[in-house]
C-alpha atoms as a PDB file:
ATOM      1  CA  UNK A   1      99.606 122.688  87.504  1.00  0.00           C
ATOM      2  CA  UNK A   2      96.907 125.582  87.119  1.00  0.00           C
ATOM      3  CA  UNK A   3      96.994 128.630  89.146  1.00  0.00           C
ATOM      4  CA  UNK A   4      94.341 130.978  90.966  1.00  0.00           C
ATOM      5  CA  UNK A   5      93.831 133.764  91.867  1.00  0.00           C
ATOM      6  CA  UNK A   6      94.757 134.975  95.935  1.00  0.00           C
ATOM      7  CA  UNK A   7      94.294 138.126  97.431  1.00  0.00           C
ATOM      8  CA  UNK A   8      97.048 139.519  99.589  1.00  0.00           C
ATOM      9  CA  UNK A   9      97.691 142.384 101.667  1.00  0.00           C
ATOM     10  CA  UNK A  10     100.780 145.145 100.541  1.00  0.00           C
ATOM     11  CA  UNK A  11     101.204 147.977 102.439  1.00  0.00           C
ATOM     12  CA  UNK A  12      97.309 148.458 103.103  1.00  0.00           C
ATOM     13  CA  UNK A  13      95.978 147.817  99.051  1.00  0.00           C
ATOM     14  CA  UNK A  14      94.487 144.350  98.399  1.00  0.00           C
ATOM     15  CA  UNK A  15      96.217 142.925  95.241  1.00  0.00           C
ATOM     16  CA  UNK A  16      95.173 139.592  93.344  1.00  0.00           C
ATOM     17  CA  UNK A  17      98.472 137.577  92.208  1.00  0.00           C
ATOM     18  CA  UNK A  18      97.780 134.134  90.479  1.00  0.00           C
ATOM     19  CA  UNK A  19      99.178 131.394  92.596  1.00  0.00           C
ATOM     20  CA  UNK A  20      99.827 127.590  91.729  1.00  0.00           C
ATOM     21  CA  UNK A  21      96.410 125.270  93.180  1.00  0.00           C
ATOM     22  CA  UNK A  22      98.468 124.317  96.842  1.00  0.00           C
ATOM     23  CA  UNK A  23     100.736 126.841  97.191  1.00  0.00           C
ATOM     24  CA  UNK A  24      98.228 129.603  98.314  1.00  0.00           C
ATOM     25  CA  UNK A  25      99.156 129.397 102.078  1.00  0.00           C
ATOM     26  CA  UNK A  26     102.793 130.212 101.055  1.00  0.00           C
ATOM     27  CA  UNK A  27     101.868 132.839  98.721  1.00  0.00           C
ATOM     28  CA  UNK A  28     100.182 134.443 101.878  1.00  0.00           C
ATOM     29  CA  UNK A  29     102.925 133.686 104.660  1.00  0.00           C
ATOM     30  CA  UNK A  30     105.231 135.647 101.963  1.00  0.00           C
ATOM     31  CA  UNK A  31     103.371 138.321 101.372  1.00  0.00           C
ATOM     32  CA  UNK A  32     102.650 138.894 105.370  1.00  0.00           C
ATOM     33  CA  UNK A  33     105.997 138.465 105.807  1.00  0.00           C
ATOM     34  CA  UNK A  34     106.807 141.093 103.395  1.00  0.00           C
ATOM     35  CA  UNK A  35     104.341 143.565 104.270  1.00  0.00           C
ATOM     36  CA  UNK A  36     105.963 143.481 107.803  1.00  0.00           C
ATOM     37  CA  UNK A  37     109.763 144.118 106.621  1.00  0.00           C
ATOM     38  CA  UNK A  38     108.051 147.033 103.999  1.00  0.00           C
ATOM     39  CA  UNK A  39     106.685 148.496 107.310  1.00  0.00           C
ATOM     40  CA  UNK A  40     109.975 147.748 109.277  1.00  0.00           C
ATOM     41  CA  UNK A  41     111.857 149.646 106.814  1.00  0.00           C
ATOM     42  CA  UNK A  42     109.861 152.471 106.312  1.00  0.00           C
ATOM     43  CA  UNK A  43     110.202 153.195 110.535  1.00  0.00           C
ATOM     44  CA  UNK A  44     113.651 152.312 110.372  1.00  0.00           C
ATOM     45  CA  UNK A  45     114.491 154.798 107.045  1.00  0.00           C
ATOM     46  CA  UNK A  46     111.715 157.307 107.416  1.00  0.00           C
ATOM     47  CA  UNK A  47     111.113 156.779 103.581  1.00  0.00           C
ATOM     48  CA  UNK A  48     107.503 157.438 103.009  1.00  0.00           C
ATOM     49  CA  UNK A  49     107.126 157.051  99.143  1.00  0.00           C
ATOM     50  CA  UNK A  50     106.330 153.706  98.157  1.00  0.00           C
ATOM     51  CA  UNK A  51     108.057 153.170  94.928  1.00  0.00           C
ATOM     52  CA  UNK A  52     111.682 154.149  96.763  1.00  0.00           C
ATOM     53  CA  UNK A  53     110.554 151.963  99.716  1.00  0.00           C
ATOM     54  CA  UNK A  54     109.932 149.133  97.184  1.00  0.00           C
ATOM     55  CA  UNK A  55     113.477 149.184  95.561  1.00  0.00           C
ATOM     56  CA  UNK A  56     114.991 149.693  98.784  1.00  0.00           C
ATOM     57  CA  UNK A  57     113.279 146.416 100.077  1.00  0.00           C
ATOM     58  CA  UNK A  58     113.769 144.875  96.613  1.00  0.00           C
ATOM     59  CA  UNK A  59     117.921 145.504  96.962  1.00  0.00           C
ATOM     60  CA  UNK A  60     117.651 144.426 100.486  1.00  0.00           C
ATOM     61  CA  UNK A  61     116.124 141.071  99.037  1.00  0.00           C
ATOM     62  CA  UNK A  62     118.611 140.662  96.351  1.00  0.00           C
ATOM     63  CA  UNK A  63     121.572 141.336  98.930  1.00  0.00           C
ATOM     64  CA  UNK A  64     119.922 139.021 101.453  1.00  0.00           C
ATOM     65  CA  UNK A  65     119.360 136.102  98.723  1.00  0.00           C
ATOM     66  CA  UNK A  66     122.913 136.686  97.218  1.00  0.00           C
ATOM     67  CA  UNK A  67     124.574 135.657 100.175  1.00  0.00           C
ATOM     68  CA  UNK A  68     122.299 132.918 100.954  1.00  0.00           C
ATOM     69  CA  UNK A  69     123.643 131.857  97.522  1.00  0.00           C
ATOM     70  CA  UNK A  70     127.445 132.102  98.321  1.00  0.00           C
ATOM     71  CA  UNK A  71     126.643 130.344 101.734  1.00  0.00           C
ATOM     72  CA  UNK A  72     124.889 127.738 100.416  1.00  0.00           C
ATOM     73  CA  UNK A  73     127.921 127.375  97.347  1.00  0.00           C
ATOM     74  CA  UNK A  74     130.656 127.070 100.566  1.00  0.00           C
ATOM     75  CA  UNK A  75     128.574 124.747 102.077  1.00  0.00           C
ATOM     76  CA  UNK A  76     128.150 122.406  98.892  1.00  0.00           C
ATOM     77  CA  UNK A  77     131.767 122.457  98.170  1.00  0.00           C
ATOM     78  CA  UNK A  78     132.835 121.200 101.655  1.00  0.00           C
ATOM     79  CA  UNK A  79     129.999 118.304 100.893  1.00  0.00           C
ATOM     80  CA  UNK A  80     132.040 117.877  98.020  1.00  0.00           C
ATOM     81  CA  UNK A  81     135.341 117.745 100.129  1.00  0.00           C
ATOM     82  CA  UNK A  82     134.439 115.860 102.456  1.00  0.00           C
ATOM     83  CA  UNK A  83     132.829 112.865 100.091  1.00  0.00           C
ATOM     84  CA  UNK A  84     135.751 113.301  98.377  1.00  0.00           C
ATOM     85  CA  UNK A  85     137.880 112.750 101.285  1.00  0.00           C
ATOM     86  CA  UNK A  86     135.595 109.777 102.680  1.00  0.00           C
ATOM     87  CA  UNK A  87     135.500 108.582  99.050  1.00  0.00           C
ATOM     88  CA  UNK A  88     139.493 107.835  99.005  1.00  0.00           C
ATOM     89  CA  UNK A  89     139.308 106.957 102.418  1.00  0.00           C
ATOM     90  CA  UNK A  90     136.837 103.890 101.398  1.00  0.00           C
ATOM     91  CA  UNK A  91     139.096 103.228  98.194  1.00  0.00           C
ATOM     92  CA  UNK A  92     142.383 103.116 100.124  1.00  0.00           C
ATOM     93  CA  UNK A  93     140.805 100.445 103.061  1.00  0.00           C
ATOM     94  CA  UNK A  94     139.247  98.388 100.235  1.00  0.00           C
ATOM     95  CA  UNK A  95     142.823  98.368  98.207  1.00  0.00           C
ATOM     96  CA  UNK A  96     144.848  97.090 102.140  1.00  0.00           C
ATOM     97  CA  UNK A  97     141.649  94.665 102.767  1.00  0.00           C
ATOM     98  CA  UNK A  98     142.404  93.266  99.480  1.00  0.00           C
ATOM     99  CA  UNK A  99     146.162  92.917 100.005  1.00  0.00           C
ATOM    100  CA  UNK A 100     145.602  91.166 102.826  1.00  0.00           C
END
């Protein structure tokens, strides 16, 4: 898959980040998206320098996908459970429907 070039908008400077050919639309949603919490936080913490705003949003990020992460694991192991469960469940009314 090649990439291209797309210009987005971060906290008013235009910068050019190469993008996979179909994916450009994302690439922009994100980086609107993004521009908007980097503008939310700065009103919210009064922090005006950009590099400190950056980490701050970055850590805020890395919290936010972390427990994504640990909700998504808790949901996959009660999938797991559950076919588990449904599994024997299937394996026990096989074993009496042969007995019988």
């Amino acid at each position: 898959m090649s990439n291209q070039p797309v210009q987005v908008q971060i906290l008013g400077r235009t910068i050019k980040v190469n993008c996979p050919t179909g994916e450009e639309d994302a690439l922009i949603a994100a980086a609107k998206d993004f521009d908007q919490r980097l503008h939310q936080l700065s009103e919210r913490t009064k922090v005006t320098n950009t590099e400190q705003l950056l980490i701050i949003a970055a850590l805020n990020a890395c919290h936010d996908l972390q427990t994504a992460k640990k909700e998504a694991q808790g949901y996959f192991s009660q999938v797991n459970q559950r076919m588990q469960l449904l599994s024997n469940t299937l394996e026990k009314a096989l074993i009496q429907q042969g007995q019988q």
